[in-house]
N, C-alpha and C. Protein backbone atom coordinates (compact mmCIF):
# COMPACT_ATOMS: atom_id res chain seq x y z
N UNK A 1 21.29 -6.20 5.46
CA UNK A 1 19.91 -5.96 5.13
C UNK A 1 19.54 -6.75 3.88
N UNK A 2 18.52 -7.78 4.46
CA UNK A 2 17.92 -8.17 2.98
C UNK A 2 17.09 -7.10 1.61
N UNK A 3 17.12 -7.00 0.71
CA UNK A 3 17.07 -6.24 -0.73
C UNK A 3 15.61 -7.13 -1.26
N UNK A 4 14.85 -6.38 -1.18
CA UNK A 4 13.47 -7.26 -2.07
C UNK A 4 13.79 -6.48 -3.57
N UNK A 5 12.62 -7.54 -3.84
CA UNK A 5 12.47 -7.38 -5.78
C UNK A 5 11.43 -7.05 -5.73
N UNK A 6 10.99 -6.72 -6.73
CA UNK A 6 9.70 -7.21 -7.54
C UNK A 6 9.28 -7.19 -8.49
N UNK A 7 8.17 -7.79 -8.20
CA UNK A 7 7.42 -8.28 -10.06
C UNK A 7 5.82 -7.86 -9.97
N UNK A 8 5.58 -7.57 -11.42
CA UNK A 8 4.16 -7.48 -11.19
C UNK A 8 3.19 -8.48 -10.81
N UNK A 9 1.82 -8.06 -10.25
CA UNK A 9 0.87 -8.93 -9.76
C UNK A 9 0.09 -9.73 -10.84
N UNK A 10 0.54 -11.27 -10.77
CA UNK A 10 -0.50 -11.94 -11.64
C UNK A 10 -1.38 -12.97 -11.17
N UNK A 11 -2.49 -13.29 -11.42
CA UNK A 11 -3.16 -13.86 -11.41
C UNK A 11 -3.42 -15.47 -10.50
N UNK A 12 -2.00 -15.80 -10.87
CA UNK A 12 -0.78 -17.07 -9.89
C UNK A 12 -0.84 -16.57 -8.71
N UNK A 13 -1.05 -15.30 -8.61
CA UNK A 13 -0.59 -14.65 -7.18
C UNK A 13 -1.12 -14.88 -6.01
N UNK A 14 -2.90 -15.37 -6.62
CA UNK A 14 -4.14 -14.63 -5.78
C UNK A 14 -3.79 -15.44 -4.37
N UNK A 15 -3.43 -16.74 -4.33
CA UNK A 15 -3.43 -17.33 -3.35
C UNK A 15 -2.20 -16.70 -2.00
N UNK A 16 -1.21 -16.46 -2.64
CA UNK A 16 -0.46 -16.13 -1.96
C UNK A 16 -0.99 -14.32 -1.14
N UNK A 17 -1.60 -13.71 -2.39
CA UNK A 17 -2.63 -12.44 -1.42
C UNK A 17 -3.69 -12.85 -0.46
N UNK A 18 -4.09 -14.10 -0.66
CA UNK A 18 -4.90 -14.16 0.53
C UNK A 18 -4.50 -14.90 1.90
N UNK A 19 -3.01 -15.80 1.94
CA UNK A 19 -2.50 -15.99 3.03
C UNK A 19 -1.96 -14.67 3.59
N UNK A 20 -1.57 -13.47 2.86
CA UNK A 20 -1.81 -12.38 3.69
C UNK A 20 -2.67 -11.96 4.34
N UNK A 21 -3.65 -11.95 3.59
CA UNK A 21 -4.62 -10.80 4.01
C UNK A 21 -5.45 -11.83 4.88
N UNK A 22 -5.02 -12.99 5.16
CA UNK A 22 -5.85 -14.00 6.22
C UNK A 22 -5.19 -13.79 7.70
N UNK A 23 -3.86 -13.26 7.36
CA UNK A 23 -3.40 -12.86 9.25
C UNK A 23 -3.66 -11.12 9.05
N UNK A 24 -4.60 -10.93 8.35
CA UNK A 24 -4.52 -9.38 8.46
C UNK A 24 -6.01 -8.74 8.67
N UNK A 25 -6.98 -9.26 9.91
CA UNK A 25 -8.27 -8.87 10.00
C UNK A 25 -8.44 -7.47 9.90
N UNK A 26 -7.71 -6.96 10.37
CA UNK A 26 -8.57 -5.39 10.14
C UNK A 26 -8.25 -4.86 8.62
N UNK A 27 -7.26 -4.89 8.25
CA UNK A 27 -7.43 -4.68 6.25
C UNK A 27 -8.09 -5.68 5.99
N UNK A 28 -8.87 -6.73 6.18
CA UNK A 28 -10.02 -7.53 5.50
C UNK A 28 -11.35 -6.98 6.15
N UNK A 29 -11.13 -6.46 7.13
CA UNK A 29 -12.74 -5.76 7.21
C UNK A 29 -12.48 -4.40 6.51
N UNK A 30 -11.99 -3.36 6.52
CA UNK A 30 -12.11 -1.90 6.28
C UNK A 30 -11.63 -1.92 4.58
N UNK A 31 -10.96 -3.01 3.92
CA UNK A 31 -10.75 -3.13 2.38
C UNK A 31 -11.81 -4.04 1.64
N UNK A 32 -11.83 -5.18 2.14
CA UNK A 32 -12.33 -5.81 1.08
C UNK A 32 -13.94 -6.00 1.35
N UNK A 33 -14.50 -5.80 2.81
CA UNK A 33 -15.77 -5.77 2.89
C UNK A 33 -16.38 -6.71 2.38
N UNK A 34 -16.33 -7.63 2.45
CA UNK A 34 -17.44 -9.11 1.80
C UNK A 34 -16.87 -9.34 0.27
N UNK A 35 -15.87 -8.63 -0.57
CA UNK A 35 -15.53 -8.99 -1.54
C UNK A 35 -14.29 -9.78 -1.77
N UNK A 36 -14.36 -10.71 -2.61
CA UNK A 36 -13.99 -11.74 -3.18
C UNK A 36 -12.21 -10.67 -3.43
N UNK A 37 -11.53 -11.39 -3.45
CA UNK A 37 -10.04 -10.53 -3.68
C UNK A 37 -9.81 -10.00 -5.23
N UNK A 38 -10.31 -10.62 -6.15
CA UNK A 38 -10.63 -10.72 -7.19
C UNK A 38 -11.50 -9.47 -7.52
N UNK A 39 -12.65 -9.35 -6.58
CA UNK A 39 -13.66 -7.92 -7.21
C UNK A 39 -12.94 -6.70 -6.47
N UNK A 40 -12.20 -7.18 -5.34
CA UNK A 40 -11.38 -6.00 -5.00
C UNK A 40 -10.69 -5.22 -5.64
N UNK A 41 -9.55 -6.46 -6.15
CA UNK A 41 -8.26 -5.66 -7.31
C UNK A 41 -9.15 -4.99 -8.50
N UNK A 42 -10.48 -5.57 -8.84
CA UNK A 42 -10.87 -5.16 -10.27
C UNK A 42 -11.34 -3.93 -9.93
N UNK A 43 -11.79 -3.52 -8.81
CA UNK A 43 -12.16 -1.64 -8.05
C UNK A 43 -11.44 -1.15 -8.67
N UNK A 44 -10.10 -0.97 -8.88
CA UNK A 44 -8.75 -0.58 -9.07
C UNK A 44 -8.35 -0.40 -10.77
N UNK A 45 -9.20 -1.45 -11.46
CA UNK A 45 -8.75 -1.31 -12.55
C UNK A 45 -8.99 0.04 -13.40
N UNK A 46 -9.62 1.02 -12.95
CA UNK A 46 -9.40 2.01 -13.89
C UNK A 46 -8.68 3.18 -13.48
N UNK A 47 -7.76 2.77 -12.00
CA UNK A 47 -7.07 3.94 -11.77
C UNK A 47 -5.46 3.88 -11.95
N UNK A 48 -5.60 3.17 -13.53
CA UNK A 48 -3.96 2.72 -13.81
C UNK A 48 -2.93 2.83 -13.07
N UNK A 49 -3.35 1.87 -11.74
CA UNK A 49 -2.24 1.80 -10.82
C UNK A 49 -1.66 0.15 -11.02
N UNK A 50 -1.17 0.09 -9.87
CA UNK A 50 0.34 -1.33 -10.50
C UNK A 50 0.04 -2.28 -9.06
N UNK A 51 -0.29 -3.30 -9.10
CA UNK A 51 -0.05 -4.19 -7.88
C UNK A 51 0.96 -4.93 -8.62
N UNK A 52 2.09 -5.21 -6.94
CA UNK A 52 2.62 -5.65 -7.34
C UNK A 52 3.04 -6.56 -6.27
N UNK A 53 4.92 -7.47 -6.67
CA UNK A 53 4.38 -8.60 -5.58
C UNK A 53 6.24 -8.78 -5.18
N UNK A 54 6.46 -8.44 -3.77
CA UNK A 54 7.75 -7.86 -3.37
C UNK A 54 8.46 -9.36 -2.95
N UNK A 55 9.70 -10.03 -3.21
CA UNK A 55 10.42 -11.21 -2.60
C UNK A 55 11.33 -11.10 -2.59
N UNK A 56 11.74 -11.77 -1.36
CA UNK A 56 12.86 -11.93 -0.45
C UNK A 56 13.35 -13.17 -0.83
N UNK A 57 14.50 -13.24 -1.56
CA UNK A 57 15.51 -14.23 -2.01
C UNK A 57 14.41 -15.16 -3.07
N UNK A 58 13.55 -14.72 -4.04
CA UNK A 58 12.54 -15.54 -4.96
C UNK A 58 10.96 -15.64 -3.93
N UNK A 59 11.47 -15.52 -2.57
CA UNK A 59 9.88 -16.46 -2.19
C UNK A 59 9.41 -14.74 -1.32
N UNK A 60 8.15 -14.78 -2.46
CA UNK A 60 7.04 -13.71 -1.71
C UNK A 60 6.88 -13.31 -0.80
N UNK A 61 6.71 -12.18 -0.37
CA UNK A 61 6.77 -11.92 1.05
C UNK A 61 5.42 -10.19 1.45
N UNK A 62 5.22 -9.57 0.51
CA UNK A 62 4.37 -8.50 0.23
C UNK A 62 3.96 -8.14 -0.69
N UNK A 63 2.99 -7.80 -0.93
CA UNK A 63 2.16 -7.22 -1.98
C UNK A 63 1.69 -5.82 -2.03
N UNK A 64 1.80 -4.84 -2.52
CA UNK A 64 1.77 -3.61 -2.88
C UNK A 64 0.81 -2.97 -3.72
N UNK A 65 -0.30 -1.59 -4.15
CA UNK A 65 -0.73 -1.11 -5.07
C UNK A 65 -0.60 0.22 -4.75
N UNK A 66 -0.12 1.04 -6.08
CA UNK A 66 -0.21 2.37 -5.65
C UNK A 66 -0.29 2.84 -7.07
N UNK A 67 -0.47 4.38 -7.19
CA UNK A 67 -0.68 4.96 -8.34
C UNK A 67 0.20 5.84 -8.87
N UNK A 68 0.38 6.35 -9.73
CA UNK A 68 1.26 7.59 -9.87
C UNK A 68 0.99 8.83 -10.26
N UNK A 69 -0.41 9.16 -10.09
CA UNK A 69 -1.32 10.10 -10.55
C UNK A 69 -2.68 9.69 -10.64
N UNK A 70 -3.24 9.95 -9.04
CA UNK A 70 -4.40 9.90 -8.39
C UNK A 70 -5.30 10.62 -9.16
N UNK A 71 -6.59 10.33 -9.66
CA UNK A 71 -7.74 11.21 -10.19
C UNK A 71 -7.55 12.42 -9.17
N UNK A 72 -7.23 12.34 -7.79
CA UNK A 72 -7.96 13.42 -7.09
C UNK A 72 -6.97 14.96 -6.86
N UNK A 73 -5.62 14.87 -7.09
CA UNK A 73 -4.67 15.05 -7.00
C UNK A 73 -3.49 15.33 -7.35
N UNK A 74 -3.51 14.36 -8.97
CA UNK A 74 -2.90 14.42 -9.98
C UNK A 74 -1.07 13.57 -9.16
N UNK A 75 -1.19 13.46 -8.18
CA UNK A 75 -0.23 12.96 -7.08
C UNK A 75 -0.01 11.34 -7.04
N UNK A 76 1.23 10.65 -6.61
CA UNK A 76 1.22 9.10 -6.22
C UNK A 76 0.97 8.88 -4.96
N UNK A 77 0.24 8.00 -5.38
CA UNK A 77 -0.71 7.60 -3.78
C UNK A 77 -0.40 5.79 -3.38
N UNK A 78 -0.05 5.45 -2.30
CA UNK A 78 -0.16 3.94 -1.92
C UNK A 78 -1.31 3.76 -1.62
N UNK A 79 -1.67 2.82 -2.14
CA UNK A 79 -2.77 2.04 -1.71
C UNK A 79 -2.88 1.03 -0.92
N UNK A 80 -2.09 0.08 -1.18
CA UNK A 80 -2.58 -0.96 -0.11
C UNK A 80 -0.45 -0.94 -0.22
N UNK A 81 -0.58 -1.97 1.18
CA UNK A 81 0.79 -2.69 1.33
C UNK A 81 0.95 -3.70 2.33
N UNK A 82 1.10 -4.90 1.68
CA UNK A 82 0.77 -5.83 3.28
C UNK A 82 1.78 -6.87 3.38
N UNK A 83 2.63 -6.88 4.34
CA UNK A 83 3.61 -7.76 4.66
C UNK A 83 3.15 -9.15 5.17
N UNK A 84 3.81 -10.14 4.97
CA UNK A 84 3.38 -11.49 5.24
C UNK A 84 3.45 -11.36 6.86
N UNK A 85 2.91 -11.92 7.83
CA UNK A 85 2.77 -11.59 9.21
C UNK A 85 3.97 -11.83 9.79
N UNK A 86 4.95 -13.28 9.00
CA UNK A 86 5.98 -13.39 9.94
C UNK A 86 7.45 -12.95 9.24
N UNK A 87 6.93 -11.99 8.67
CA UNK A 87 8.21 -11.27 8.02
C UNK A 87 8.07 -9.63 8.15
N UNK A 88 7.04 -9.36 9.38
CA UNK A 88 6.74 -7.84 9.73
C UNK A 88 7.39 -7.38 10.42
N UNK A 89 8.20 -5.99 10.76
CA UNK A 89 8.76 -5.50 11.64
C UNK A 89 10.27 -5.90 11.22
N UNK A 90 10.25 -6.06 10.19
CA UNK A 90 12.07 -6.17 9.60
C UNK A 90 12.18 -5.20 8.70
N UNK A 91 11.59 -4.18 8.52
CA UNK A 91 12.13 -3.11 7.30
C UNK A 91 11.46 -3.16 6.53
N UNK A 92 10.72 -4.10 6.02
CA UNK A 92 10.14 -4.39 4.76
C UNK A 92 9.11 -3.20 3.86
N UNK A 93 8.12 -2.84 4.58
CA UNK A 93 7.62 -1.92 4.25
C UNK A 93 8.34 -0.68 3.88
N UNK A 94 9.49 -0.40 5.00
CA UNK A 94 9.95 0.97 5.02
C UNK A 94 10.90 1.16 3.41
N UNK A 95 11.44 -0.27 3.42
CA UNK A 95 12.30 -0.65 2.41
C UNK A 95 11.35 -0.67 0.60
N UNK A 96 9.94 -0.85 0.75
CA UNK A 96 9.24 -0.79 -0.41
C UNK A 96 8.54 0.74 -0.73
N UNK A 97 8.54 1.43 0.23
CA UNK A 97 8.01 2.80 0.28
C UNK A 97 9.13 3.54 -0.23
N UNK A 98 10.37 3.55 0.31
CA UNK A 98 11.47 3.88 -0.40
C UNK A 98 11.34 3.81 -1.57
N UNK A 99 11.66 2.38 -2.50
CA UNK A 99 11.96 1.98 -3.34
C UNK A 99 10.92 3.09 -4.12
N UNK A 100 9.72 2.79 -4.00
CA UNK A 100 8.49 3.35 -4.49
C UNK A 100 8.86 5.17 -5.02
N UNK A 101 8.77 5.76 -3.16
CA UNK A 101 9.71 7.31 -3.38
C UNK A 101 10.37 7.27 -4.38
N UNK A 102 11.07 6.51 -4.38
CA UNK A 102 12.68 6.77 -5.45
C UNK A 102 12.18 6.73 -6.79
N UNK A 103 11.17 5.87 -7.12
CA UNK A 103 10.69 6.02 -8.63
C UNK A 103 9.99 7.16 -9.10
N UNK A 104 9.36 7.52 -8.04
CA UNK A 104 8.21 8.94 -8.00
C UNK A 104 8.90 9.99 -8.22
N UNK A 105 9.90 9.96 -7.49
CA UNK A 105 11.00 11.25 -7.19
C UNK A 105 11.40 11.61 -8.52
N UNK A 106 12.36 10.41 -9.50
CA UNK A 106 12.43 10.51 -10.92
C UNK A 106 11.50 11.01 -11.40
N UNK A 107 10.71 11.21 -11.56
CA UNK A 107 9.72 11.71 -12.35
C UNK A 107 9.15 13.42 -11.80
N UNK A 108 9.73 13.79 -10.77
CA UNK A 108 9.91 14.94 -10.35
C UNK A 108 8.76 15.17 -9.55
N UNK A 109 8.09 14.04 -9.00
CA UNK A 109 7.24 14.54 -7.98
C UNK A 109 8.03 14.82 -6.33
N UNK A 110 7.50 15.16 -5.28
CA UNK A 110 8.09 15.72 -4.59
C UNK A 110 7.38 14.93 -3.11
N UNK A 111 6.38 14.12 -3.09
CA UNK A 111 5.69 13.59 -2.37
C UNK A 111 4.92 12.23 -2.39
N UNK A 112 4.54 11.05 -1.53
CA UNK A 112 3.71 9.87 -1.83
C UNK A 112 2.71 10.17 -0.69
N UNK A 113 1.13 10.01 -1.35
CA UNK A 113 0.22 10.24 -0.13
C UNK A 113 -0.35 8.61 0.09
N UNK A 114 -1.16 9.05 1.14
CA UNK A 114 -1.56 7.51 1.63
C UNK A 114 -2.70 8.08 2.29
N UNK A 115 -3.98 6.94 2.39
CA UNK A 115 -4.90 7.59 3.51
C UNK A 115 -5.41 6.18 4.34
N UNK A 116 -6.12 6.11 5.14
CA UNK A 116 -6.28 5.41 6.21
C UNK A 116 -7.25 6.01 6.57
N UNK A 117 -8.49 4.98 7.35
CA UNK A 117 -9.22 4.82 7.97
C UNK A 117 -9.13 5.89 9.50
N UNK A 118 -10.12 6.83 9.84
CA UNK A 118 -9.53 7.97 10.90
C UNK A 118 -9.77 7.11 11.97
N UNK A 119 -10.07 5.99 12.75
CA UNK A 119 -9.97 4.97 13.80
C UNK A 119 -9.16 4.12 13.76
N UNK A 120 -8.28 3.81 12.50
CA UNK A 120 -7.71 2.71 12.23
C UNK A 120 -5.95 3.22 12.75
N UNK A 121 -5.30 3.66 14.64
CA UNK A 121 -4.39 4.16 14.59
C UNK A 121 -3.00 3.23 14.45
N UNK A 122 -3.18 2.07 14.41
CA UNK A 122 -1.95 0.76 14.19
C UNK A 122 -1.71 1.21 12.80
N UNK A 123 -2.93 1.68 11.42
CA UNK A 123 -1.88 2.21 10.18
C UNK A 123 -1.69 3.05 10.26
N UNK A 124 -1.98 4.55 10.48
CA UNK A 124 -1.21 5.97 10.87
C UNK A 124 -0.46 5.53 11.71
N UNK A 125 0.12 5.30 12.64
CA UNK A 125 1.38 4.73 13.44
C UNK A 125 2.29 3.95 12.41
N UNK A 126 1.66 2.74 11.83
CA UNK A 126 2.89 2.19 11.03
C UNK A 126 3.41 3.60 9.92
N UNK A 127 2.29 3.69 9.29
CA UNK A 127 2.62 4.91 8.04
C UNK A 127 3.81 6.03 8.67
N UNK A 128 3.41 6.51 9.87
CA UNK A 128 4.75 7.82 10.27
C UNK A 128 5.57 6.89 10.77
N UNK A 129 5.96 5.37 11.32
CA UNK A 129 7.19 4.78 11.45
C UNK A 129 7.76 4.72 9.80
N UNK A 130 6.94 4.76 8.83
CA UNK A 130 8.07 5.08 7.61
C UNK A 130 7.94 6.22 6.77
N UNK A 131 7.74 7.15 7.70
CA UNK A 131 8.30 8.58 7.27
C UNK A 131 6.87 9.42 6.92
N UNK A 132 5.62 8.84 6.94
CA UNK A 132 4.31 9.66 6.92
C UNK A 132 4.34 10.35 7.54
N UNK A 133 3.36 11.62 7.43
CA UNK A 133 3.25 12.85 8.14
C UNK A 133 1.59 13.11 8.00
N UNK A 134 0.88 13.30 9.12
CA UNK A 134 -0.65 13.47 9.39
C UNK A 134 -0.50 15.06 8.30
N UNK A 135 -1.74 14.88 7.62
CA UNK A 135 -2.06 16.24 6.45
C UNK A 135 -3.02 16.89 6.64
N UNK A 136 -4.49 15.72 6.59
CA UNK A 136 -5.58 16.40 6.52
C UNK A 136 -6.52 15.22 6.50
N UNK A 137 -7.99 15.41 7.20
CA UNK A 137 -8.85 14.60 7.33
C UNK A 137 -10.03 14.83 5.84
N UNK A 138 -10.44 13.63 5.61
CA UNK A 138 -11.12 13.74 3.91
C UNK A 138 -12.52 12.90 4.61
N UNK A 139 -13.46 13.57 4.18
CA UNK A 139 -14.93 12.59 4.14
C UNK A 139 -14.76 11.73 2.79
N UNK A 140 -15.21 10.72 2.47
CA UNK A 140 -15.50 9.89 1.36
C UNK A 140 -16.41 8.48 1.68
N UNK A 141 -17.66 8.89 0.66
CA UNK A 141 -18.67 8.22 0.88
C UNK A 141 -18.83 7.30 2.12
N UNK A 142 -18.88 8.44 2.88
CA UNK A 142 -19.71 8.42 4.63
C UNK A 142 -19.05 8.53 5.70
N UNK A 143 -17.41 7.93 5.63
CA UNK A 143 -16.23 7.57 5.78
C UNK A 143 -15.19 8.86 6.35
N UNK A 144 -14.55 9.01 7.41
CA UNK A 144 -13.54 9.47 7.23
C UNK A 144 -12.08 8.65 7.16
N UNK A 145 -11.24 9.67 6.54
CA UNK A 145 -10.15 9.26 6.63
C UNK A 145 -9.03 10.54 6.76
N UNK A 146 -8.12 9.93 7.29
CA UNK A 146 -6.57 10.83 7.63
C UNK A 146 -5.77 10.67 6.65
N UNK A 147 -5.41 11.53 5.48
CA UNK A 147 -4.95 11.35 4.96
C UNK A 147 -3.08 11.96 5.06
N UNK A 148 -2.34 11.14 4.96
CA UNK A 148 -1.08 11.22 5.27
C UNK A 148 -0.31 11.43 3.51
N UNK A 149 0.83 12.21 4.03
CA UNK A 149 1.78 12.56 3.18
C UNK A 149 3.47 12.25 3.68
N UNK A 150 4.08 11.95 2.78
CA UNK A 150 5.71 11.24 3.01
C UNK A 150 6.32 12.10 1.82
N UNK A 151 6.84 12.58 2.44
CA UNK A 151 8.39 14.14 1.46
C UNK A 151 8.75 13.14 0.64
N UNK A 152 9.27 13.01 -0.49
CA UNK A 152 10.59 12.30 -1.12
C UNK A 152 11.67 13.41 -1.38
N UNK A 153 12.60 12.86 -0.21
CA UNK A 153 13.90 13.47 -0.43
C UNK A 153 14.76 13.01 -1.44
């Protein structure tokens, strides 16, 4: 099994986030909505969460944001996670959600939530292939969503 790293998200990065998110149409319609990748990440800036940027032997391969104490919740929440298209379906995700768990866990939380789009079933499907569990449906500004929860054992 290949072992990713990572490093935080800088600025160098942006290009390499958008050859993701260019084989990834449906997270470019339901995330970024006509915004620039740039006004996206800056949404984010006041919910002192961490993007970050996952590689396989030095060369990039996913990008990550999550929090560790959600305004809504007080809970760590993933936010985004997007694998490069031709490095999907090898672990990768399951292998960064882990990693993620494992830091959360230290700190004595007991759970990572995630939510998703309530039509969008390719991410609730990926999310319970790495250990999500359907919780509860949330309105937010107009919107539903399914919001999912993952135990850290």
């Amino acid at each position: 099994m290949v072992i990713l790293t990572w490093r935080r998200f800088e600025s160098s990065d942006l290009p390499f986030f958008q050859d993701v998110i260019s084989a990834s149409d449906e997270w470019r319609k339901n995330e970024l909505k006509g915004l620039s990748i740039e006004e996206y990440i800056e949404q984010y800036d006041d919910m002192s969460g961490e993007w970050r940027v996952w590689e396989k032997e030095g060369d990039p391969v996913a990008v990550s944001f999550h929090v560790e104490s959600a305004h809504s919740n007080q809970k760590p929440w993933l936010g985004t996670i997007l694998i490069m298209a031709e490095e999907r379906r090898r672990g990768f995700a399951s292998q960064i959600i882990s990693h993620l768990g494992g830091e959360f866990k230290v700190y004595g939380q007991k759970a990572l939530f995630a939510a998703v789009p309530i039509d969008e079933y390719e991410w609730s499907n990926f999310l319970s292939d790495c250990g999500f569990e359907q919780y509860k449906t949330e309105e937010n500004k107009g919107e539903t969503y399914l919001i999912m929860v993952r135990p850290l054992e």
